[in-house]
Protein backbone atom coordinates (compact mmCIF):
# COMPACT_ATOMS: atom_id res chain seq x y z
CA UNK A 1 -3.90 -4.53 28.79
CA UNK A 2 -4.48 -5.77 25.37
CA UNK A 3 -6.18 -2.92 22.63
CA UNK A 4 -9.47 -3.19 21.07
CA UNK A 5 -10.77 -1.50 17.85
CA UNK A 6 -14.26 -0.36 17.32
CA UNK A 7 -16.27 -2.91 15.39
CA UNK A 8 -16.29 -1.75 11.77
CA UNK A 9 -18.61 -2.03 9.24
CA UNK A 10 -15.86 -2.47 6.84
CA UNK A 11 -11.98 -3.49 6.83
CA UNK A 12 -10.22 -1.34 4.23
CA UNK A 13 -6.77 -2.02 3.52
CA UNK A 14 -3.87 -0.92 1.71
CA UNK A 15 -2.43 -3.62 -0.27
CA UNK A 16 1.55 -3.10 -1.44
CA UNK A 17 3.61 -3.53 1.55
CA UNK A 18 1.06 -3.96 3.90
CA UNK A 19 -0.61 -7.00 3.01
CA UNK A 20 1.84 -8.34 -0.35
CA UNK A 21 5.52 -7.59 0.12
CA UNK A 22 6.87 -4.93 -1.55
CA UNK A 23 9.77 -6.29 -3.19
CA UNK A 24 10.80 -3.11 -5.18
CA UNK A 25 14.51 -2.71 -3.48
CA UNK A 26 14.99 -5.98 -4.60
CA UNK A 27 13.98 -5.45 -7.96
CA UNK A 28 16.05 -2.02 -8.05
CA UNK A 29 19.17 -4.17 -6.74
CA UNK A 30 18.95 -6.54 -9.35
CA UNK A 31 18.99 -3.67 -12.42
CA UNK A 32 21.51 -1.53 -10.91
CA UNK A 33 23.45 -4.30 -9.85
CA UNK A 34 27.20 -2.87 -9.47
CA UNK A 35 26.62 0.42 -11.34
CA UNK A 36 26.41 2.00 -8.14
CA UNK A 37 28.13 0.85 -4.56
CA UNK A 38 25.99 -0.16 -1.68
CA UNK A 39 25.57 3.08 -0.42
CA UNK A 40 24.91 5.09 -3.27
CA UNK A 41 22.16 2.14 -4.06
CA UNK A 42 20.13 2.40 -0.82
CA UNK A 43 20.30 6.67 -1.51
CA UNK A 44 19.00 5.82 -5.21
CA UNK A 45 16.20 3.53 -3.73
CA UNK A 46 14.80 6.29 -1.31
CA UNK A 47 15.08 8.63 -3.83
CA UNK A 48 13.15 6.52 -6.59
CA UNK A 49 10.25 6.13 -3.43
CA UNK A 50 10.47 9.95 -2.93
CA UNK A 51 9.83 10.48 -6.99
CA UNK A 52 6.89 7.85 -6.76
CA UNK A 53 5.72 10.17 -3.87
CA UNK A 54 5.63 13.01 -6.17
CA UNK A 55 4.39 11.33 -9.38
CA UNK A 56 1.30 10.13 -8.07
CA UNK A 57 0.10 13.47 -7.10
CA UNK A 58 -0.97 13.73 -10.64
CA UNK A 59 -2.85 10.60 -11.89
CA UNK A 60 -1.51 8.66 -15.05
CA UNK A 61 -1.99 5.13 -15.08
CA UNK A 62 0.64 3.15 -13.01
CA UNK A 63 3.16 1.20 -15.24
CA UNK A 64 3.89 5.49 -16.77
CA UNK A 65 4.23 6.65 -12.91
CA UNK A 66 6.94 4.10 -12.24
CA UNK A 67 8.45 5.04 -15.74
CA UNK A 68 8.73 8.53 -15.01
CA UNK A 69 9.69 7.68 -11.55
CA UNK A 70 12.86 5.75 -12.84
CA UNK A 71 14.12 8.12 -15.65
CA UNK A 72 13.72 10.62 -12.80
CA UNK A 73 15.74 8.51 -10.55
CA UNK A 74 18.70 7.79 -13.26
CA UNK A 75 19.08 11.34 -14.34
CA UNK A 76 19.55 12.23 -10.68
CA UNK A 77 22.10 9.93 -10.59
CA UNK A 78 23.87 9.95 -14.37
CA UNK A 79 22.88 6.56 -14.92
CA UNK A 80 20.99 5.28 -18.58
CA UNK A 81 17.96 4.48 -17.94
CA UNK A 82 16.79 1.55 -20.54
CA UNK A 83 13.32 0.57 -21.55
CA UNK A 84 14.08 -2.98 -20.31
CA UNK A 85 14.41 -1.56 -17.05
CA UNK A 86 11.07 -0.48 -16.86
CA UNK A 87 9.85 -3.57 -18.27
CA UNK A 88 11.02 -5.43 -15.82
CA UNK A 89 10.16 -2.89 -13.17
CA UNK A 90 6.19 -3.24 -14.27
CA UNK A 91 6.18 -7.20 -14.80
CA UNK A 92 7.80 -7.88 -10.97
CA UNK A 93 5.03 -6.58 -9.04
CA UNK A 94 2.76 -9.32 -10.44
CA UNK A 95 5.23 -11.58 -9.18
CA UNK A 96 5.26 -10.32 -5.15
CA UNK A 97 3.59 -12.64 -2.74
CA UNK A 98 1.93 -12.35 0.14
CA UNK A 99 3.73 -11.51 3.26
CA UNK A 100 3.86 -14.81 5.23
CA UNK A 101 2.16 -14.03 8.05
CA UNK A 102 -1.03 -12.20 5.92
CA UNK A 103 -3.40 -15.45 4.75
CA UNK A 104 -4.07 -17.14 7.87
CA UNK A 105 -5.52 -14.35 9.62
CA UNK A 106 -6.77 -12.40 6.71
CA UNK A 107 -9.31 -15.60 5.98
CA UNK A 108 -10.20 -15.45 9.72
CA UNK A 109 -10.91 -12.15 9.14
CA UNK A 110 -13.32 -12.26 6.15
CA UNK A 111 -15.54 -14.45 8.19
CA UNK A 112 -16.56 -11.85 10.24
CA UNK A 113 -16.32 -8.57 8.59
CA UNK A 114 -16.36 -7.74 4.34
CA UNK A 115 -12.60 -7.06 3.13
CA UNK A 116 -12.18 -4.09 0.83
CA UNK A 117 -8.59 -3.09 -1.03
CA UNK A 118 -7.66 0.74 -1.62
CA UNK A 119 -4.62 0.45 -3.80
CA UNK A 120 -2.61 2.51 -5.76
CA UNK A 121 -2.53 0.78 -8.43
CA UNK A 122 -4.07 -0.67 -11.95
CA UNK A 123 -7.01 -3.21 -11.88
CA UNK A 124 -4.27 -5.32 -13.84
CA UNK A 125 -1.70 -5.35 -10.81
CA UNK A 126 -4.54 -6.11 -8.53
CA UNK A 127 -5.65 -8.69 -10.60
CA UNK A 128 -2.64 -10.34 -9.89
CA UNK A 129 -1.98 -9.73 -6.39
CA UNK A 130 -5.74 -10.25 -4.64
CA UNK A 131 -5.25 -13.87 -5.24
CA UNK A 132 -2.60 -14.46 -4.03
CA UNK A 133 -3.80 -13.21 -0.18
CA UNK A 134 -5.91 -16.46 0.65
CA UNK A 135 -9.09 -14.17 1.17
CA UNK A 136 -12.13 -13.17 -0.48
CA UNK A 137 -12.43 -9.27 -0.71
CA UNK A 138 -16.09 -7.51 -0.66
CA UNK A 139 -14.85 -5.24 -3.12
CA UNK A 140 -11.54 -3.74 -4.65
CA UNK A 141 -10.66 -0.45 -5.78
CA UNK A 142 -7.81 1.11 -7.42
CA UNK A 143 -6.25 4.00 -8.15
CA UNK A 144 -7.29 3.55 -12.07
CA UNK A 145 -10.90 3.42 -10.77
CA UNK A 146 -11.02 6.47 -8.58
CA UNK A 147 -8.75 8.47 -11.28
CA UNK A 148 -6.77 9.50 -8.39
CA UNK A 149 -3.69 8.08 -6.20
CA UNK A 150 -3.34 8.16 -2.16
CA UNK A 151 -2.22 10.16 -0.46
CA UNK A 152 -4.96 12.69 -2.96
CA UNK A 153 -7.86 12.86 -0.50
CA UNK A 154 -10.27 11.85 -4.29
CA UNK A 155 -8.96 7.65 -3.73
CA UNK A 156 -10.48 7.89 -0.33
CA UNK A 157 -13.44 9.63 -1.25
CA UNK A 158 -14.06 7.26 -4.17
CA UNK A 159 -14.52 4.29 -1.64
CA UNK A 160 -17.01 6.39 1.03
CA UNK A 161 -19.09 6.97 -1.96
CA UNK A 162 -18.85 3.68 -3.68
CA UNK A 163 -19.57 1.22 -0.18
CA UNK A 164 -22.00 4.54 0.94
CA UNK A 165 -20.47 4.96 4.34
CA UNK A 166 -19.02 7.61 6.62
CA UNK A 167 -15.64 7.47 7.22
CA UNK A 168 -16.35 6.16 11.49
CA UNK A 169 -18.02 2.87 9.72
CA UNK A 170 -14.78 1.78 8.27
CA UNK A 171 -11.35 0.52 9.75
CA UNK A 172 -8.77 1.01 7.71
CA UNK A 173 -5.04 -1.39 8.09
CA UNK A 174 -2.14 0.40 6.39
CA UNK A 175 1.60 0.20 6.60
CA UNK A 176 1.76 3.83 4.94
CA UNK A 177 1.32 7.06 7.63
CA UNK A 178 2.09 9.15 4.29
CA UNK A 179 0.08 7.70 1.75
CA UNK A 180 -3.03 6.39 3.77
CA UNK A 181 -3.00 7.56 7.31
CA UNK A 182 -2.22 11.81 7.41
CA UNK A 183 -4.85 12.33 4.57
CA UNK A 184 -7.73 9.85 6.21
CA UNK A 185 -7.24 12.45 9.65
CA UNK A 186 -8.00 14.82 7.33
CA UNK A 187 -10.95 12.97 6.76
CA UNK A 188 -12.47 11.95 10.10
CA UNK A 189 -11.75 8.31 9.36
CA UNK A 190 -10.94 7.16 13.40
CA UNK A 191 -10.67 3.80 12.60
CA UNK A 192 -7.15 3.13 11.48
CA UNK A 193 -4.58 0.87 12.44
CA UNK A 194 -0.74 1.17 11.32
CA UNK A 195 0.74 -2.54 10.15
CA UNK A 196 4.18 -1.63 11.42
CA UNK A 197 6.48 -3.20 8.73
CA UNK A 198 9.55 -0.94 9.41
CA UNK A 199 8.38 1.06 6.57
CA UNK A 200 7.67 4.29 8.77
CA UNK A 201 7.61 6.04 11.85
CA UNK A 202 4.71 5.96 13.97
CA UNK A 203 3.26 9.45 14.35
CA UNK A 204 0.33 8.85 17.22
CA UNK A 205 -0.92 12.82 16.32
CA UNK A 206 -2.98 10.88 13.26
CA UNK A 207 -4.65 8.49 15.29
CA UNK A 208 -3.75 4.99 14.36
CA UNK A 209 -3.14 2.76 16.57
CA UNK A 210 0.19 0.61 16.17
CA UNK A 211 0.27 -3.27 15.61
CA UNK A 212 2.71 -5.53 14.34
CA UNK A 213 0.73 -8.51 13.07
CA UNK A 214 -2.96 -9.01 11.90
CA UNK A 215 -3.92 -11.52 14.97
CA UNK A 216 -3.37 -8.45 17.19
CA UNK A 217 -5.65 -6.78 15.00
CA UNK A 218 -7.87 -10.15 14.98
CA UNK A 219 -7.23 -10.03 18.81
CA UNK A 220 -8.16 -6.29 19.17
CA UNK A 221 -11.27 -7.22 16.72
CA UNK A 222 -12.57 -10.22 19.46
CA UNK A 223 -12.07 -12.84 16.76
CA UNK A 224 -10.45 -15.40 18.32
């Protein structure tokens, strides 16, 4: 029997990873290249996710929570961390596309229900990235607007009171339990649906339902 989803008011989604591919290992590979072995490089990656994590509990604007994040990540592992690095750590997220399978369905989407983004990130990244989704968005909101960072429960309060909803009116599509999922229980948001991109466990205790494409969500949604 195939799932359905409540009919929104809104679709809220996260956007890095969930919607544009988050092409940060492969941006790590590329600066560490052979200073550390395969191994040692995939530790390094989760541990520079796990320092993101923990930086963004404390809002600064993006671009210095990935710096931190690195020199964090290099001291924990004895290598130099150079200001190139970073550069090229802030410039490549401008640079991500879409996920292939996002556009199509997204546009089918925004003809029946308004599209909002709840990123953590700067208006400048977004700038960049909404684009490049084949979709017009309702409205967009960042981390730099709502002076806070998911998982802090301020980001998601910042978009109930800006759209001047209750949580129940919105659906919300993230590949993140962590970030988006365990703090919108917290909520009362009910209407959430994990993207499963391999990115994290499900954990059915927080209420989102699991799908591995949007045209099960469309499906789930009656939009044909």
């Amino acid at each position: 029997m195939s799932a359905t989803l409540p009919t929104p008011k809104y679709i809220s989604f996260d956007i890095y990873g969930t919607l544009i591919d988050f092409q940060m290992g492969k941006t790590v590979d590329r600066l560490i290249g052979d200073r550390l072995d395969a191994d040692r490089r995939e530790t390094f990656k989760d541990r520079f996710g796990v320092n993101r994590w923990d930086e963004v509990l404390e809002y600064r604007p993006y671009d210095e929570i990935l710096e931190r994040a690195w020199r964090r990540t290099c001291e924990q592992f004895a290598l130099e961390s150079a200001d190139s690095d970073i550069d090229a750590i802030t410039a490549s997220i401008g640079e991500w596309p879409a996920h292939e399978d996002v556009p199509e369905p997204l546009a089918r989407m925004a003809e029946h229900f308004p599209l909002v983004a709840l990123s953590n990130a700067d208006d400048s990244h977004l700038a960049a990235s909404i684009p490049r989704l084949g979709a017009p968005f309702f409205a967009v909101y960042s981390a730099e607007q709502a002076g806070a960072y998911k998982p802090r429960l301020r980001a998601f309060e910042y978009m109930l009171d800006k759209l001047q909803v209750a949580p129940s009116e919105i659906l919300h599509i993230s590949s993140h339990q962590t970030y988006d999922h365990i703090p919108m229980f917290e909520l009362g948001f009910t209407n959430k649906v994990l993207l499963d991109r391999g990115y994290e466990p499900d954990i059915p205790w927080y209420g989102a339902v699991r799908m591995t494409s949007l045209d099960e969500v469309n499906r789930a949604l009656g939009i044909a």
